[in-house]
PDB file of N, CA and C in Angstrom:
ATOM      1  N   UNK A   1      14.342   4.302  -3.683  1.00  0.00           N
ATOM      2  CA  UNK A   1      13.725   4.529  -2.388  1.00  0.00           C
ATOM      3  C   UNK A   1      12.252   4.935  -2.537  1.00  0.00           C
ATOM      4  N   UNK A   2      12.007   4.643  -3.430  1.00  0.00           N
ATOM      5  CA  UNK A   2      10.481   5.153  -4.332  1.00  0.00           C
ATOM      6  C   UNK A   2       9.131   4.063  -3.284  1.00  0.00           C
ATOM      7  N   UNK A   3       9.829   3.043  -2.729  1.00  0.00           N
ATOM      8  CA  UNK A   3       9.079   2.267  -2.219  1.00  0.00           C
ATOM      9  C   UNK A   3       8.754   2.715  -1.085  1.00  0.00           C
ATOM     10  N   UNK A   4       9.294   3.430  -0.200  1.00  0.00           N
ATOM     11  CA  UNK A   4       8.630   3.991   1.176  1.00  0.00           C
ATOM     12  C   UNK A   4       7.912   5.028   1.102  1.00  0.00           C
ATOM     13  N   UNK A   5       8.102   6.197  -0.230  1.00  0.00           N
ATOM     14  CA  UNK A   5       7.213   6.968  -0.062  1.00  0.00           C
ATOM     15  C   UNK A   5       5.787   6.003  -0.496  1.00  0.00           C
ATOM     16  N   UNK A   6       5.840   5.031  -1.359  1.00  0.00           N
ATOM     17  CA  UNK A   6       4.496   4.316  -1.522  1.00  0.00           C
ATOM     18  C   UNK A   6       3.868   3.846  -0.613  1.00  0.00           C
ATOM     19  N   UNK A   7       4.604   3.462   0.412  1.00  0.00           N
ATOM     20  CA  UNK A   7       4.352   2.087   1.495  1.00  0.00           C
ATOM     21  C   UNK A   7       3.870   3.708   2.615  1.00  0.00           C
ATOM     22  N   UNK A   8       4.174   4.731   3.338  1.00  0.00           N
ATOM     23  CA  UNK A   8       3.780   5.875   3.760  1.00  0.00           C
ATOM     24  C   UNK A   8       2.633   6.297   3.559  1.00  0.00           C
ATOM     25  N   UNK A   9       2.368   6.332   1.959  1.00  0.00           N
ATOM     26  CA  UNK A   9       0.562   6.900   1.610  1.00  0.00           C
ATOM     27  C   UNK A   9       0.151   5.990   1.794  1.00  0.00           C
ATOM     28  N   UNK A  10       0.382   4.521   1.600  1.00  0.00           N
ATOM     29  CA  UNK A  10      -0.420   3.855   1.231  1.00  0.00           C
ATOM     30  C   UNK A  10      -0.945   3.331   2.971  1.00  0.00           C
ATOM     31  N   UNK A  11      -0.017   3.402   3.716  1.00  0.00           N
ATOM     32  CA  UNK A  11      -0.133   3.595   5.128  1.00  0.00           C
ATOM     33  C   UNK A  11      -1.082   3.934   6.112  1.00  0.00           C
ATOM     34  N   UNK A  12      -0.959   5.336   5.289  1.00  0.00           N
ATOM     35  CA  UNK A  12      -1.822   6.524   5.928  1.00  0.00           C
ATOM     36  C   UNK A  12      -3.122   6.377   5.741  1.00  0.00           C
ATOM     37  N   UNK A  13      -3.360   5.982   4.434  1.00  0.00           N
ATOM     38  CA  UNK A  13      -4.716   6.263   3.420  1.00  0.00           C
ATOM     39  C   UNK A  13      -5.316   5.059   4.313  1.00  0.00           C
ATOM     40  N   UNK A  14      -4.543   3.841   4.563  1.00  0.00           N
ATOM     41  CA  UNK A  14      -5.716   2.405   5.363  1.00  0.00           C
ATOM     42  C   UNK A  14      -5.796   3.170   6.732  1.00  0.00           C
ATOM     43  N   UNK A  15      -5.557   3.574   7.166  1.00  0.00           N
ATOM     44  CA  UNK A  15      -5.738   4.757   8.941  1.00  0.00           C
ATOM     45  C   UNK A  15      -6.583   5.446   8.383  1.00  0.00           C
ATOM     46  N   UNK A  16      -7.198   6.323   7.240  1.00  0.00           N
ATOM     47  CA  UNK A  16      -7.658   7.506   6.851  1.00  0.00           C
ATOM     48  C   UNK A  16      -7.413   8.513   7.373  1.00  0.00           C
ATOM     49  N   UNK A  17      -6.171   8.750   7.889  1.00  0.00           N
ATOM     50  CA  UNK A  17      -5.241   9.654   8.173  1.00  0.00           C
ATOM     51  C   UNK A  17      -5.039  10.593   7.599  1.00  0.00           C
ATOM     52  N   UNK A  18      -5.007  12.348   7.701  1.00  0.00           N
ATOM     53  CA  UNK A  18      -4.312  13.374   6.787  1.00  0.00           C
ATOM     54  C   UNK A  18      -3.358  13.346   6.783  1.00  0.00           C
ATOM     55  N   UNK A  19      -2.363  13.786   5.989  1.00  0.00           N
ATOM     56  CA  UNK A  19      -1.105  14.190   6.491  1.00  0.00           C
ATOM     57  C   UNK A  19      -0.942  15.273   7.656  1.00  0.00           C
ATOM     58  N   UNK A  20      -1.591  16.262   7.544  1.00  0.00           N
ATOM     59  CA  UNK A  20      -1.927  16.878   9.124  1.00  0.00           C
ATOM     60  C   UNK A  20      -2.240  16.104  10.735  1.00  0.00           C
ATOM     61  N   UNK A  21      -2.789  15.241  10.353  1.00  0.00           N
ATOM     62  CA  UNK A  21      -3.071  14.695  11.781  1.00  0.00           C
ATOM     63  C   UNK A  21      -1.697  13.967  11.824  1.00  0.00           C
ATOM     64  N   UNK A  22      -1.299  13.208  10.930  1.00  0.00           N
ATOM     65  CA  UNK A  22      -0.489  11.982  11.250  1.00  0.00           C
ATOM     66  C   UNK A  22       0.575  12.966  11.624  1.00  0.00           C
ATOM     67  N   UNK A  23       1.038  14.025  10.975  1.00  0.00           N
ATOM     68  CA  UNK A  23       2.358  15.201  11.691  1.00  0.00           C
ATOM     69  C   UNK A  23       2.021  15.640  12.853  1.00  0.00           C
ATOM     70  N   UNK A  24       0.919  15.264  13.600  1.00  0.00           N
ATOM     71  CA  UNK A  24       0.708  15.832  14.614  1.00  0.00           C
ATOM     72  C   UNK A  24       0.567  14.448  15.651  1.00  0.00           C
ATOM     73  N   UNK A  25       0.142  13.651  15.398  1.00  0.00           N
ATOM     74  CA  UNK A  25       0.514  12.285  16.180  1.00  0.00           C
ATOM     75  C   UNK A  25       2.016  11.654  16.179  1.00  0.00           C
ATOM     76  N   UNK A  26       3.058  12.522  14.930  1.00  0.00           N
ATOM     77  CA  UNK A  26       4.558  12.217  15.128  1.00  0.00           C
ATOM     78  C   UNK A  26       5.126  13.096  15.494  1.00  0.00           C
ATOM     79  N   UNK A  27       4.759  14.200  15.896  1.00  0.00           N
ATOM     80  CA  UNK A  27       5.425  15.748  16.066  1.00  0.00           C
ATOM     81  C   UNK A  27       6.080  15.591  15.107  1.00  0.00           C
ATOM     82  N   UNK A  28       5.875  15.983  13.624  1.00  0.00           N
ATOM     83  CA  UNK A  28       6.781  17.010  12.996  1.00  0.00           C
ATOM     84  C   UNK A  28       5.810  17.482  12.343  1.00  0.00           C
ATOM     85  N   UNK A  29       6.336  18.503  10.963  1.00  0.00           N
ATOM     86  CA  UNK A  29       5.486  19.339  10.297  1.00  0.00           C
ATOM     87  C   UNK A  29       4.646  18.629   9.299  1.00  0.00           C
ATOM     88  N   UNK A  30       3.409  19.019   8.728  1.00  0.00           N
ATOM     89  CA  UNK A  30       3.250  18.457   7.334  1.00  0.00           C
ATOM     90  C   UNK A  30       3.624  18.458   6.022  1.00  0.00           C
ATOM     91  N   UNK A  31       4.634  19.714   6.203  1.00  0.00           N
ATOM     92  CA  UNK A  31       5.697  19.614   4.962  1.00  0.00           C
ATOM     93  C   UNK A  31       6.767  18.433   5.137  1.00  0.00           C
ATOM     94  N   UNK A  32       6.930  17.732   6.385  1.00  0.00           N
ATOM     95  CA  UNK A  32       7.924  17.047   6.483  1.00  0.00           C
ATOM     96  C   UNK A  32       7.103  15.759   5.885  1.00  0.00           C
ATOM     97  N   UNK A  33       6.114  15.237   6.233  1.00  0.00           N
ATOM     98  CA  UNK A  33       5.112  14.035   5.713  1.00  0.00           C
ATOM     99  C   UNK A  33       5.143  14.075   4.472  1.00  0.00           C
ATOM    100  N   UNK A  34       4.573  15.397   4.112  1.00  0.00           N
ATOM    101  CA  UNK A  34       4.466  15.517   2.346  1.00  0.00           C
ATOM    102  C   UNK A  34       6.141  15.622   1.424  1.00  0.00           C
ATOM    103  N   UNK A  35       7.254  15.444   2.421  1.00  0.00           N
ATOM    104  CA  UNK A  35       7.900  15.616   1.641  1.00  0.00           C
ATOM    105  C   UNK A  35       8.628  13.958   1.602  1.00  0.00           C
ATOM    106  N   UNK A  36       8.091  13.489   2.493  1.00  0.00           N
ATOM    107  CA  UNK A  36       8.461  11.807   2.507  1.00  0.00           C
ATOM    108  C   UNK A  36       7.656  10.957   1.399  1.00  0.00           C
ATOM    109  N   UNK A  37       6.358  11.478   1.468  1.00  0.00           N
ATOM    110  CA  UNK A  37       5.399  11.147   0.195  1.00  0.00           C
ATOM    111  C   UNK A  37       5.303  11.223  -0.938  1.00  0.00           C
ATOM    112  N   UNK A  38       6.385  12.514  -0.710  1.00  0.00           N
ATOM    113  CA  UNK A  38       7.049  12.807  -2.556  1.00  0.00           C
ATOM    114  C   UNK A  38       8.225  11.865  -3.097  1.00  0.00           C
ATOM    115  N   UNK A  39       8.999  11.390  -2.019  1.00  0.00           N
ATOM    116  CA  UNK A  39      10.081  10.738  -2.047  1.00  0.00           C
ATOM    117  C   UNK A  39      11.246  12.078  -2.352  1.00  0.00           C
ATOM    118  N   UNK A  40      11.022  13.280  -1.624  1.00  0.00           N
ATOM    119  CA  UNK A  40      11.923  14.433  -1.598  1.00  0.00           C
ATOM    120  C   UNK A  40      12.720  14.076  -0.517  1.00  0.00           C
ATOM    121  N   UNK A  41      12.438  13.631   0.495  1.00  0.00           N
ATOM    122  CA  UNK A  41      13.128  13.464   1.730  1.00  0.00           C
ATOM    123  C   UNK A  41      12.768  12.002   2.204  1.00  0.00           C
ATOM    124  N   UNK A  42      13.590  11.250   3.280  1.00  0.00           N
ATOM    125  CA  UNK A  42      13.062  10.292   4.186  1.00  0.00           C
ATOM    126  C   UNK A  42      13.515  10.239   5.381  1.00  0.00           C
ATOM    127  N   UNK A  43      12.377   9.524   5.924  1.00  0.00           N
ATOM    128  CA  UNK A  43      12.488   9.072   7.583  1.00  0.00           C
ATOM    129  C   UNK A  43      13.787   9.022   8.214  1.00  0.00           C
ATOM    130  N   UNK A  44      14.026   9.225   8.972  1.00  0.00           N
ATOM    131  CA  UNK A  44      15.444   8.814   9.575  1.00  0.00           C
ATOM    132  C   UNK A  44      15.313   7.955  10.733  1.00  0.00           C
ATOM    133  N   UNK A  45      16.319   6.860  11.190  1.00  0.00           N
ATOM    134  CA  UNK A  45      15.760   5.790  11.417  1.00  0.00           C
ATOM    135  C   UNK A  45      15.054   5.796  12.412  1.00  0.00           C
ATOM    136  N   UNK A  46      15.710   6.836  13.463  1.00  0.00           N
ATOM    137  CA  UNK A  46      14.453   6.739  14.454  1.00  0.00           C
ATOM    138  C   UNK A  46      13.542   7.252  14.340  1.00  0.00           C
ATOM    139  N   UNK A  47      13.112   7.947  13.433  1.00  0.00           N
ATOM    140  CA  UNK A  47      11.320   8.118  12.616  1.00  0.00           C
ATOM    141  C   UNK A  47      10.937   6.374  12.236  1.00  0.00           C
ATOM    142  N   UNK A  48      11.939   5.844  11.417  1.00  0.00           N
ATOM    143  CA  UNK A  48      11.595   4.677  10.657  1.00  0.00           C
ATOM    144  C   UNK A  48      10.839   3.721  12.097  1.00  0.00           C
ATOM    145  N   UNK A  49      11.653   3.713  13.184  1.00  0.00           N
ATOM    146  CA  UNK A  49      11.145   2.804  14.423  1.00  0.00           C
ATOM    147  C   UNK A  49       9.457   3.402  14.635  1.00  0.00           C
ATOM    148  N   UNK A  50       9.566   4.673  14.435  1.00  0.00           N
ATOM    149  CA  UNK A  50       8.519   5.328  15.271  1.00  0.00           C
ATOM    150  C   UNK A  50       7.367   4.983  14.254  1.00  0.00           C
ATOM    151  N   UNK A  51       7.270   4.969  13.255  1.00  0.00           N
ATOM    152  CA  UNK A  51       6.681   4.939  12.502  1.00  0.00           C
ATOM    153  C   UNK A  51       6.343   3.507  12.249  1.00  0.00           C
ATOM    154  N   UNK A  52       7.280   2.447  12.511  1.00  0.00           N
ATOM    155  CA  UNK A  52       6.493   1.069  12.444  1.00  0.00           C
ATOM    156  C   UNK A  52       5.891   0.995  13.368  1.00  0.00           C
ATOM    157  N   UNK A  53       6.523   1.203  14.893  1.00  0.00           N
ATOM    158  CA  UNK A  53       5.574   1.157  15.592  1.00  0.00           C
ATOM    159  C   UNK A  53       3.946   1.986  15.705  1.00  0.00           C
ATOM    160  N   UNK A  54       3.567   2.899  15.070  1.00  0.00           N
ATOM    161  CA  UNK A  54       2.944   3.494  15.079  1.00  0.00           C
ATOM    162  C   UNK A  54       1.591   2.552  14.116  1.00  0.00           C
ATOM    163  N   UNK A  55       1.959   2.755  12.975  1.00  0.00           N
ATOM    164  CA  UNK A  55       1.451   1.414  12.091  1.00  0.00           C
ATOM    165  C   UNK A  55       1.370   0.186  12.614  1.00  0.00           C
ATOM    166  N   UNK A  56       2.248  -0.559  13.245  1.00  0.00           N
ATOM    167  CA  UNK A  56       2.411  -1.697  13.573  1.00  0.00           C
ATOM    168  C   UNK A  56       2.436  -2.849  12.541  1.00  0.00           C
ATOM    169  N   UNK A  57       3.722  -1.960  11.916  1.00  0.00           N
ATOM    170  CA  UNK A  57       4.212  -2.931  11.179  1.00  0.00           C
ATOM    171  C   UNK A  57       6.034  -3.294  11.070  1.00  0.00           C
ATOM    172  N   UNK A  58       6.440  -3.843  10.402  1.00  0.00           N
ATOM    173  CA  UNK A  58       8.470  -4.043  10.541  1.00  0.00           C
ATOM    174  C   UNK A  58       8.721  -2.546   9.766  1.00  0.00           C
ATOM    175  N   UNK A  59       9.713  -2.120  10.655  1.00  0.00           N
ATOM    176  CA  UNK A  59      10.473  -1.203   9.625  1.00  0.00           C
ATOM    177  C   UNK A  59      11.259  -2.053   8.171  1.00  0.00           C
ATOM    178  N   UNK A  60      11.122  -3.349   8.467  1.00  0.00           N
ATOM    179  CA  UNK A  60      11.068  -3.675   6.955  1.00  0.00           C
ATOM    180  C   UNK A  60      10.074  -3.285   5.969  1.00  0.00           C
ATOM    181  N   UNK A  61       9.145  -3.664   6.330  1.00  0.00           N
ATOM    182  CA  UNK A  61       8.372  -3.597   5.685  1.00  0.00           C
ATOM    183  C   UNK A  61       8.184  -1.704   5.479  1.00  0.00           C
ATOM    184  N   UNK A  62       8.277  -0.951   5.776  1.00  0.00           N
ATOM    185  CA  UNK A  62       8.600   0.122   5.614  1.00  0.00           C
ATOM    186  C   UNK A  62       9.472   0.408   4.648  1.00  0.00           C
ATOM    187  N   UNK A  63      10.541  -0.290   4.931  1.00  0.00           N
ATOM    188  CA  UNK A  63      12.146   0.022   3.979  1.00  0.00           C
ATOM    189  C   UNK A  63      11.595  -0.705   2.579  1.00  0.00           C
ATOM    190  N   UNK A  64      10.301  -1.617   2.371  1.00  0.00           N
ATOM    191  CA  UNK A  64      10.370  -2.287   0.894  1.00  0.00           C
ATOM    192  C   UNK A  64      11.270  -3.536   1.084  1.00  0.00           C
ATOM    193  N   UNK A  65      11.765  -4.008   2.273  1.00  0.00           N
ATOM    194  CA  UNK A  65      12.327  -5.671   2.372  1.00  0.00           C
ATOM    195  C   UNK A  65      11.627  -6.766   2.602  1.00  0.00           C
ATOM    196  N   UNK A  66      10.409  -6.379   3.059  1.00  0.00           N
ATOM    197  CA  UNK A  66       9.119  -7.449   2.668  1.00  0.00           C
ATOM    198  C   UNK A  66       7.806  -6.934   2.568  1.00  0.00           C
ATOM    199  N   UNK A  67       6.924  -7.852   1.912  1.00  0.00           N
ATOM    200  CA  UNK A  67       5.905  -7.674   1.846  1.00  0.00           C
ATOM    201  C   UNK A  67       4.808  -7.441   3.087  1.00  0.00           C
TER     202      UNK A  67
END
């Protein structure tokens, strides 16, 4: 599952996003971001929706099922 915390920074970093702001444009904490980034924890799916949409990209592409 090593691939979403990649596909997350790597996410964030093309937005130039903190992890602070982006926890604050998803309501949750920034321990919760940083702990998705570690690959300590992950999204749950309705983060996973919220979060493609947010990006505007597939929650595949999130999950590492396509490029």
């Amino acid at each position: 599952m090593e691939i979403i915390s990649k596909r997350l920074i790597e996410l964030r970093k093309e937005l130039g996003l903190s992890q602070t702001k982006l926890a604050k444009e998803l309501g949750v904490s920034q321990d919760t971001i940083s702990l998705w980034e570690r690959n300590k924890s992950y999204p749950d799916a309705e983060m996973i929706i919220k979060l493609a949409k947010f990006y505007k990209v597939s929650s595949d592409y999130i999950l590492g099922l396509e490029d």
